[in-house]
Protein backbone atom coordinates (compact mmCIF):
# COMPACT_ATOMS: atom_id res chain seq x y z
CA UNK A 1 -44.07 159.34 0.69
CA UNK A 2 -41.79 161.28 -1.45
CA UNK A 3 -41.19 159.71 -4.91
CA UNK A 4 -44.50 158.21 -4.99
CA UNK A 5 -47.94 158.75 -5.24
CA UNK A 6 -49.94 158.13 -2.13
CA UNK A 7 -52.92 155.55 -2.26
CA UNK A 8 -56.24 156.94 -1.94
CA UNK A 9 -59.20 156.19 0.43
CA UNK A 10 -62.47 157.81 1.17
CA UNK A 11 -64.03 157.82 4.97
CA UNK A 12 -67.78 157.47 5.35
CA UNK A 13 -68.97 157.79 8.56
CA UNK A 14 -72.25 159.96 9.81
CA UNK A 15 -70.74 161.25 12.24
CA UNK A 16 -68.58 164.38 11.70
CA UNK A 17 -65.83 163.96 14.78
CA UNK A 18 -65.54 160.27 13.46
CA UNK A 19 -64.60 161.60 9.46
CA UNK A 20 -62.53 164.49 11.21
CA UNK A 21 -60.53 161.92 13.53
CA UNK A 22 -59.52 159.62 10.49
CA UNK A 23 -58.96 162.38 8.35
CA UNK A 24 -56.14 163.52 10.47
CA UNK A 25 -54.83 160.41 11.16
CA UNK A 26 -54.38 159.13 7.75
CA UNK A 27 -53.77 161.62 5.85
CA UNK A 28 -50.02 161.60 7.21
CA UNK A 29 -49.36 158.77 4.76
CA UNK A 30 -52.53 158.49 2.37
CA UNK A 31 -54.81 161.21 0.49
CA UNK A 32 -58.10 161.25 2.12
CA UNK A 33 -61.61 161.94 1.09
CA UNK A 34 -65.03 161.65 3.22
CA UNK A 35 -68.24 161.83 3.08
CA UNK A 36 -71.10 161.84 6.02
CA UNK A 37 -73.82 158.97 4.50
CA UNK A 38 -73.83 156.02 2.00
CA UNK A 39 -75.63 158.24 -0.80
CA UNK A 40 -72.96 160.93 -0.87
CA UNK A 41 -70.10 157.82 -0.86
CA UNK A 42 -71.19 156.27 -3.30
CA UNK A 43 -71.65 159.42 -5.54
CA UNK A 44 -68.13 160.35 -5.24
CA UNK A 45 -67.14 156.83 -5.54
CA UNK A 46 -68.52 157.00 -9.39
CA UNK A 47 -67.04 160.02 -9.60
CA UNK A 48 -63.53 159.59 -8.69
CA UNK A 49 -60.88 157.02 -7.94
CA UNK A 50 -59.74 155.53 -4.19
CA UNK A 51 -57.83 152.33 -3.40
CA UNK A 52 -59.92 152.08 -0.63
CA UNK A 53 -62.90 152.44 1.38
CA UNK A 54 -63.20 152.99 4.93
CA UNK A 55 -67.00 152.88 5.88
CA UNK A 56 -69.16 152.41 9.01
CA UNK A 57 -72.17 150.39 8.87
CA UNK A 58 -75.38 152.48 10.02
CA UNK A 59 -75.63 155.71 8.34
CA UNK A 60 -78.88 157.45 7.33
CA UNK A 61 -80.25 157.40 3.78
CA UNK A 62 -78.07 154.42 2.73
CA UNK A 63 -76.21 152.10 5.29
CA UNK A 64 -72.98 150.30 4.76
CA UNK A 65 -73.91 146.92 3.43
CA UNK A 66 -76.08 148.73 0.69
CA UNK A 67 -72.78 150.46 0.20
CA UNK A 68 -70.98 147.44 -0.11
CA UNK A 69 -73.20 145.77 -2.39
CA UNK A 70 -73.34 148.91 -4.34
CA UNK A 71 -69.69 148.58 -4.83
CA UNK A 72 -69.30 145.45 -5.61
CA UNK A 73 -71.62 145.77 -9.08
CA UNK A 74 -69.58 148.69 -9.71
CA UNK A 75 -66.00 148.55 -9.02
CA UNK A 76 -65.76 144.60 -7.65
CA UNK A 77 -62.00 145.17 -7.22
CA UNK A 78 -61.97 148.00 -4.86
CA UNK A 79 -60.84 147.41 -1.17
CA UNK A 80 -63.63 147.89 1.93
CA UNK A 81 -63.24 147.66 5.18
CA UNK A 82 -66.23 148.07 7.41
CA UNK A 83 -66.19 150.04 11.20
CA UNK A 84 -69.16 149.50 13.56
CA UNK A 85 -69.86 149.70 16.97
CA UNK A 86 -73.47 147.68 16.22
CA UNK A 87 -72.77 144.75 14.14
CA UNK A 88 -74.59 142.26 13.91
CA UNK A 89 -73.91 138.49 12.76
CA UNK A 90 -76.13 139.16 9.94
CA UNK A 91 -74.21 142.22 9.14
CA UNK A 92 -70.80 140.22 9.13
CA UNK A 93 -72.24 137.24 7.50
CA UNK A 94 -73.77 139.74 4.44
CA UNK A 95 -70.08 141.79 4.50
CA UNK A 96 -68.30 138.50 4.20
CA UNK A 97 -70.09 137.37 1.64
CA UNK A 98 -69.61 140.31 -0.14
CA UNK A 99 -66.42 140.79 -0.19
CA UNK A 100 -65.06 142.86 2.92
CA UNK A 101 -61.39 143.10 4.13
CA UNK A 102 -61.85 143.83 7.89
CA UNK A 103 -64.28 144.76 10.74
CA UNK A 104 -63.19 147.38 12.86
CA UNK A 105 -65.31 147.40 15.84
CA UNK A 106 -65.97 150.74 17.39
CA UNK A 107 -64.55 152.79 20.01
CA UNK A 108 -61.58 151.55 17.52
CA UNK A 109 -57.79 151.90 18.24
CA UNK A 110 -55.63 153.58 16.23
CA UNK A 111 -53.15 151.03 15.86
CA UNK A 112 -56.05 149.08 14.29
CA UNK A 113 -57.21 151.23 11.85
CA UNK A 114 -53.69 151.71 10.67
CA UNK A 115 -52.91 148.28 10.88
CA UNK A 116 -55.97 146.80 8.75
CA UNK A 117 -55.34 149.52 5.69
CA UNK A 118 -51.92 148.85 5.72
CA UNK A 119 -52.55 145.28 5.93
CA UNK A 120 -54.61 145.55 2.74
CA UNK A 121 -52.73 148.18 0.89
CA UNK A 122 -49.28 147.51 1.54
CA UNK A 123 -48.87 144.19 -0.23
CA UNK A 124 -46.55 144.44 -3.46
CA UNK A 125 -47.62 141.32 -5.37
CA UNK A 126 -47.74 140.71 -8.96
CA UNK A 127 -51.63 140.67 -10.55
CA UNK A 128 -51.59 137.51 -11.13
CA UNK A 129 -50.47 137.46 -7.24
CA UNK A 130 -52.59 139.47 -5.76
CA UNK A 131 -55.60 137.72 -7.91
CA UNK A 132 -55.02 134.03 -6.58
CA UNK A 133 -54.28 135.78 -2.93
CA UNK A 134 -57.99 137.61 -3.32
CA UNK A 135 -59.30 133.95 -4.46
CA UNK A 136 -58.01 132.25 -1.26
CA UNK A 137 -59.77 134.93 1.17
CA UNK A 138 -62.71 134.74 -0.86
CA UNK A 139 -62.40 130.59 -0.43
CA UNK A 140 -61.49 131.30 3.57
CA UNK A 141 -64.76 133.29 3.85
CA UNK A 142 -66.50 130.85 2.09
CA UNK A 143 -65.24 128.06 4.46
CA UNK A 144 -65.81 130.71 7.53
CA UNK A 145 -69.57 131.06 6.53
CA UNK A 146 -70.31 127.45 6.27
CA UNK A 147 -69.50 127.63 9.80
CA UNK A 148 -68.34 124.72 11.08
CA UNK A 149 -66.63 126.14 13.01
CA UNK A 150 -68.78 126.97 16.45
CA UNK A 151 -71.11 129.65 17.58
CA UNK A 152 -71.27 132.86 14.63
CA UNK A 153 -72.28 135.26 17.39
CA UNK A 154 -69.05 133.69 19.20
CA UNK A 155 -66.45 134.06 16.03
CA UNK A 156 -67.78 137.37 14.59
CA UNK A 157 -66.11 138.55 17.95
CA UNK A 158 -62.50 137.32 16.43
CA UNK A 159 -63.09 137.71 12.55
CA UNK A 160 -61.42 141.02 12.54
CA UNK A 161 -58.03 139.38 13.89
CA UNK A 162 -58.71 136.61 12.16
CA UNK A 163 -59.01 138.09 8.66
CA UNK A 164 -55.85 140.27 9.47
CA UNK A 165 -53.74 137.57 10.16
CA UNK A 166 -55.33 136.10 6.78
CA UNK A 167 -54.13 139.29 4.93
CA UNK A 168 -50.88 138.91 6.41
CA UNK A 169 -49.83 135.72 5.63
CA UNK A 170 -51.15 135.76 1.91
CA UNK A 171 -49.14 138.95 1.70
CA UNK A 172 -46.25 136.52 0.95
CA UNK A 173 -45.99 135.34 -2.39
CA UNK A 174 -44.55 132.24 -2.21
CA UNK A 175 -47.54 131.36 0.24
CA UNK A 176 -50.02 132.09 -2.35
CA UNK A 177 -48.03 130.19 -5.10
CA UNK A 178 -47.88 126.85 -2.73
CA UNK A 179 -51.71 127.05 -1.65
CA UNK A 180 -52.33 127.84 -5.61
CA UNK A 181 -50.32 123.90 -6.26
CA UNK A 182 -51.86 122.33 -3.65
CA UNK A 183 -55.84 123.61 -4.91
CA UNK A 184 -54.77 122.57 -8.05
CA UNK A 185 -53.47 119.56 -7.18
CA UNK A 186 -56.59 118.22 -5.22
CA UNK A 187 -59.25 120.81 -4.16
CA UNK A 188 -60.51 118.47 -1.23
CA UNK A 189 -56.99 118.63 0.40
CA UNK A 190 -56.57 122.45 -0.36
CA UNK A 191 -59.73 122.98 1.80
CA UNK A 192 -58.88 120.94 4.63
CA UNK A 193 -56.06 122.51 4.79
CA UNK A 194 -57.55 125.79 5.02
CA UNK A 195 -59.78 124.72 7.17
CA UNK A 196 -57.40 123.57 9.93
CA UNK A 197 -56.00 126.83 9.69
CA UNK A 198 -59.19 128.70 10.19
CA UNK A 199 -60.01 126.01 12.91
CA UNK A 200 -56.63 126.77 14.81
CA UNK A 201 -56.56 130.67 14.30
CA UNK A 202 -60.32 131.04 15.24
CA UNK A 203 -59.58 129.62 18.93
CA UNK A 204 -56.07 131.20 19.44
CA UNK A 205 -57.82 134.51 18.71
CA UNK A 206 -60.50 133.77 20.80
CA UNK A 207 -57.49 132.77 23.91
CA UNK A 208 -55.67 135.83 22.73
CA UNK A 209 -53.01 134.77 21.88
CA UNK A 210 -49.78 137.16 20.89
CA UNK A 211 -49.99 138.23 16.97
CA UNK A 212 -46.78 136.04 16.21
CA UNK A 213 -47.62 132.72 17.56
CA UNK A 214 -51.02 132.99 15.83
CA UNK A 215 -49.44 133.40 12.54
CA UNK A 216 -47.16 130.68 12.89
CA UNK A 217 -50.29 127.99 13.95
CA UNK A 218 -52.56 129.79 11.29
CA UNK A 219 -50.05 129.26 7.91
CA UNK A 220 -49.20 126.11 9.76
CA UNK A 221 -52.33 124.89 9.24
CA UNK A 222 -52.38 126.32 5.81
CA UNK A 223 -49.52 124.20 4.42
CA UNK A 224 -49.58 120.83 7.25
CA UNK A 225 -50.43 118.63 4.53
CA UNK A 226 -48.29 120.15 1.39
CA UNK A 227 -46.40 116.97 1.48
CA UNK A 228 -49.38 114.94 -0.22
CA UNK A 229 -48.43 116.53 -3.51
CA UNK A 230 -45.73 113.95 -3.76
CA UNK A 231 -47.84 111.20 -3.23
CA UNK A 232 -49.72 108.57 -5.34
CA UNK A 233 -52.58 110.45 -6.11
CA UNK A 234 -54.85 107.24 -6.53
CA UNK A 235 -53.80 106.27 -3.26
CA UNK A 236 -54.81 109.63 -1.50
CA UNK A 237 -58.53 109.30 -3.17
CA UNK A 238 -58.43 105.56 -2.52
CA UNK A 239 -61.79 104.71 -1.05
CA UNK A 240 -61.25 100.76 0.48
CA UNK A 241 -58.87 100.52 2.92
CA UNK A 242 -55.58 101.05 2.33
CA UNK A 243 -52.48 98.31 2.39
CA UNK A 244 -50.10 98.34 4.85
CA UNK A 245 -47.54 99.32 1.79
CA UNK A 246 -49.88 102.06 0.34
CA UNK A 247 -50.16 103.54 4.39
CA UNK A 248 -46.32 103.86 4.21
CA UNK A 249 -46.67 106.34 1.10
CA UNK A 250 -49.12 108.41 2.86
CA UNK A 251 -47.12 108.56 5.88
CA UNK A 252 -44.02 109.70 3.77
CA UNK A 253 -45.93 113.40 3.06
CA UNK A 254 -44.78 114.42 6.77
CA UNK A 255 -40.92 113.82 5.04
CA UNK A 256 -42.68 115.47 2.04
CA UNK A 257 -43.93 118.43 3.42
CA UNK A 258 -40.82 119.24 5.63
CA UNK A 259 -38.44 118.68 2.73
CA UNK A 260 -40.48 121.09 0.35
CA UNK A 261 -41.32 123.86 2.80
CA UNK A 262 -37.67 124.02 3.36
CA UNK A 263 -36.30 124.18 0.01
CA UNK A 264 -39.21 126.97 -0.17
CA UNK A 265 -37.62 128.93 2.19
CA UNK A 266 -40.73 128.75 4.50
CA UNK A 267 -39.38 129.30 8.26
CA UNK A 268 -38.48 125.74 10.56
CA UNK A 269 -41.45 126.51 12.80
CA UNK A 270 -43.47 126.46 9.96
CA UNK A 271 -41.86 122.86 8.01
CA UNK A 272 -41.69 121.40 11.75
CA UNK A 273 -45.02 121.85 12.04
CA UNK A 274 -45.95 119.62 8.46
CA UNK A 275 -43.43 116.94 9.86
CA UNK A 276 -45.03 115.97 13.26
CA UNK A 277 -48.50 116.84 12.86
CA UNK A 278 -49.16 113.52 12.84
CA UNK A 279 -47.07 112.76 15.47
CA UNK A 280 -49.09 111.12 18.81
CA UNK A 281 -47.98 112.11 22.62
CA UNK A 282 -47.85 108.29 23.27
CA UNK A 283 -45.41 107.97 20.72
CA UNK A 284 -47.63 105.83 18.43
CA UNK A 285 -48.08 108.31 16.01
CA UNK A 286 -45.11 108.60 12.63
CA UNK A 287 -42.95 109.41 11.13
CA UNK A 288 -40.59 109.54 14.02
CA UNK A 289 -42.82 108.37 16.83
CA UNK A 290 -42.03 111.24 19.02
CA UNK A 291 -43.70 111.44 22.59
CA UNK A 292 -44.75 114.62 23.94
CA UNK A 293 -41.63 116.11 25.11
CA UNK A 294 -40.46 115.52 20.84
CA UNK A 295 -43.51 117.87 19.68
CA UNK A 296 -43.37 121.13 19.57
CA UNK A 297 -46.79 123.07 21.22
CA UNK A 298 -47.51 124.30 17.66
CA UNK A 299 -47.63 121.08 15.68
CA UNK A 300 -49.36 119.46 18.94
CA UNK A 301 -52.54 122.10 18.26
CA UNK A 302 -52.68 121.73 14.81
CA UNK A 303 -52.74 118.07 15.21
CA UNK A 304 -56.18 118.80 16.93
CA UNK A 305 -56.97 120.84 14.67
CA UNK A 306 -56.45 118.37 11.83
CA UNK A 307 -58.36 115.81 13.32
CA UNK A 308 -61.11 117.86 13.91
CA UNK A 309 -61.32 118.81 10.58
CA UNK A 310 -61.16 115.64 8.80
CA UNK A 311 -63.44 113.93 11.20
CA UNK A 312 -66.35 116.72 10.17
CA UNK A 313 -65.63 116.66 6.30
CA UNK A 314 -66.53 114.39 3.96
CA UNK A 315 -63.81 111.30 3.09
CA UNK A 316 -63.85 108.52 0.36
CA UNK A 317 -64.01 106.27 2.78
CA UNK A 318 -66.62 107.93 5.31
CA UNK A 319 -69.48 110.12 5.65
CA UNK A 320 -69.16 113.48 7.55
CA UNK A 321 -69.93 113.75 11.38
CA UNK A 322 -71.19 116.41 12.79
CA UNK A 323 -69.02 119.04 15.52
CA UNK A 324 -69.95 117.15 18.15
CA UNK A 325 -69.93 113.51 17.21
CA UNK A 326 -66.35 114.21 16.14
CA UNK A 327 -65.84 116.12 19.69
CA UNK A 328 -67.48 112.32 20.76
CA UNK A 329 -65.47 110.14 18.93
CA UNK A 330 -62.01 112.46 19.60
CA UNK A 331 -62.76 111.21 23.28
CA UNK A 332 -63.33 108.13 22.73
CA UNK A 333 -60.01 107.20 20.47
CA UNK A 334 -57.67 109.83 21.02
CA UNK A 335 -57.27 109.66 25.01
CA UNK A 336 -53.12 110.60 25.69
CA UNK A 337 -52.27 110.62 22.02
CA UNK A 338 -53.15 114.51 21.90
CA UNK A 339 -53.58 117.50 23.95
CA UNK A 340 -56.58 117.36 25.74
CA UNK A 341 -56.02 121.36 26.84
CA UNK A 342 -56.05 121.83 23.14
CA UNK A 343 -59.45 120.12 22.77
CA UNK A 344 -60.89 121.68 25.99
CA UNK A 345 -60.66 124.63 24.18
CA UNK A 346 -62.28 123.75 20.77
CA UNK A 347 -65.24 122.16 22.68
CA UNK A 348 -65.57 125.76 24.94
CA UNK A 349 -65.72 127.18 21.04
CA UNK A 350 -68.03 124.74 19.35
CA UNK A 351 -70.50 124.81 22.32
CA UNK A 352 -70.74 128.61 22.78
């Protein structure tokens, strides 16, 4: 890393081979300190300056999360990830709240470990940038530990995959400056949109699903209903039922959404995916009334996902239901307008 100085992290981990081992490995590309128990961490953490901190979770004297919390009243801005071969959900419920990047669950792979810190380090954003990208993972794990979502024991199993891709995609700025419009447009919409992308990248991590095709449904998700920034907002928040007229302006955010994540340079996976998500495999759904062979498999899961999610929030026009009275009522209405494999595998999620 000639030219430049190289980012800093400190390794805290109790055992000696485990500080040694990371040591060697990162210290290729970063400068690395460690120390061998919370206490001595967070003494050279008040002491010094890192860009990151790589910590396990139970150490003698003073364990991770007291770490992390320690950190947080400190130096709120500085970058954690957590390693542990033990965790459990209340540890990654109290790390999420508080702020962590990734879980690295141990024996970890070295691709991993270079993967997450690069992940979290490597972005080049502005500050405002980086700011509003930190405010939508803190709004994602927010959303994540409302859990809606299924069994926590079940996702703390994907989280660290999960909050990777996360990193990933927010890594883009243009990303961050379209979910920043749409929050600001309407906050309701900006969270149901982030919640059909947790939704969708919470089971394709759980089927294992290659790296690429999980980014594409995740940010699909992220951005499906972009579009509804061009429409009426009086008519989005309308709580009687809509006119047949006023239905034909909310349909037109598919066109909407397609249009705008073009001219944003998004990719045609991505803008394909905000045109037929409302798209039915009886061809009764809009704007084109495409039958299955017309929709693609990753606008046919988010669609899922999408009705999933608005059946189990809160709408002007109806009260929430709960995981599985929407899982109920998906049945009951939906039969060979969606993918049935698709909801197969949120019900296997939701039930555990």
């Amino acid at each position: 890393m000639s030219g430049e100085s190289k980012k800093k992290i400190l390794v805290v981990d109790d055992e000696k081979y485990i500080t040694d081992l990371l040591n060697e490995l990162l210290s290729v590309e970063y400068t690395v300190e460690c120390a061998n128990d919370g206490v001595a961490a967070f003494n050279k953490i008040n002491n010094g300056t890192y860009d990151l901190v790589l910590s396990d979770i139970s150490m003698p004297n003073l364990d991770g999360i007291e770490l992390l919390r320690l950190i947080r009243n400190s130096q709120p801005n500085l970058s954690v990830v957590m390693m542990s071969g033990l965790a459990t959900t209340d540890n990654v419920i109290d790390a999420l709240n508080l702020g962590a990047a990734f879980f690295i669950k141990k024996p970890f792979k070295v691709n991993q470990v270079l993967d997450s810190i690069k992940a979290k380090l490597g972005r080049v954003q502005t500050e405002k940038g980086a700011q509003d990208s930190e405010a939508i993972i803190t709004d994602i794990n927010y959303l994540i530990l409302s859990n809606n979502y299924g069994k926590m024991n079940e996702i703390k199993t994907v989280l660290p995959v999960c909050n990777e891709i996360y990193y990933e995609i927010l890594k883009d700025e243009k990303t961050v400056k379209n979910l920043v419009k749409i929050k600001q447009f309407d906050d309701a919409i900006y969270r149901h949109s982030l919640d059909v992308g947790i939704i969708a990248s919470i089971i394709c991590a759980f089927r294992r699903v290659k790296a690429g095709t999980l980014k594409t449904i995740t940010l699909g998700g992220f951005v499906h209903d972009i579009g509804k920034l061009n429409v009426d907002y009086n008519i989005l928040n309308k709580s009687e039922k809509l006119t047949p007229e006023e239905f034909e302006q909310i349909k037109m955010h598919t066109f909407f959404g397609h249009n705008i994540l073009l001219e944003e340079n998004f990719p045609e996976e991505i803008a394909e995916i905000a045109f037929k998500h409302h798209e039915k495999l009886d061809g009764s759904g809009y704007p084109r009334g495409y039958t299955e062979y017309g929709i693609d498999p990753a606008s046919q899961f988010i669609a899922v996902c999408d009705i999933y999610s608005a059946l189990t929030e809160k709408r002007p026009y109806r009260k929430k239901l709960t995981p599985n009275e929407a899982l109920e009522l998906i049945h009951k209405d939906f039969q060979n307008k969606i993918n049935f494999e698709i909801v197969k595998l949120l019900k296997l999620f939701i039930d555990g």
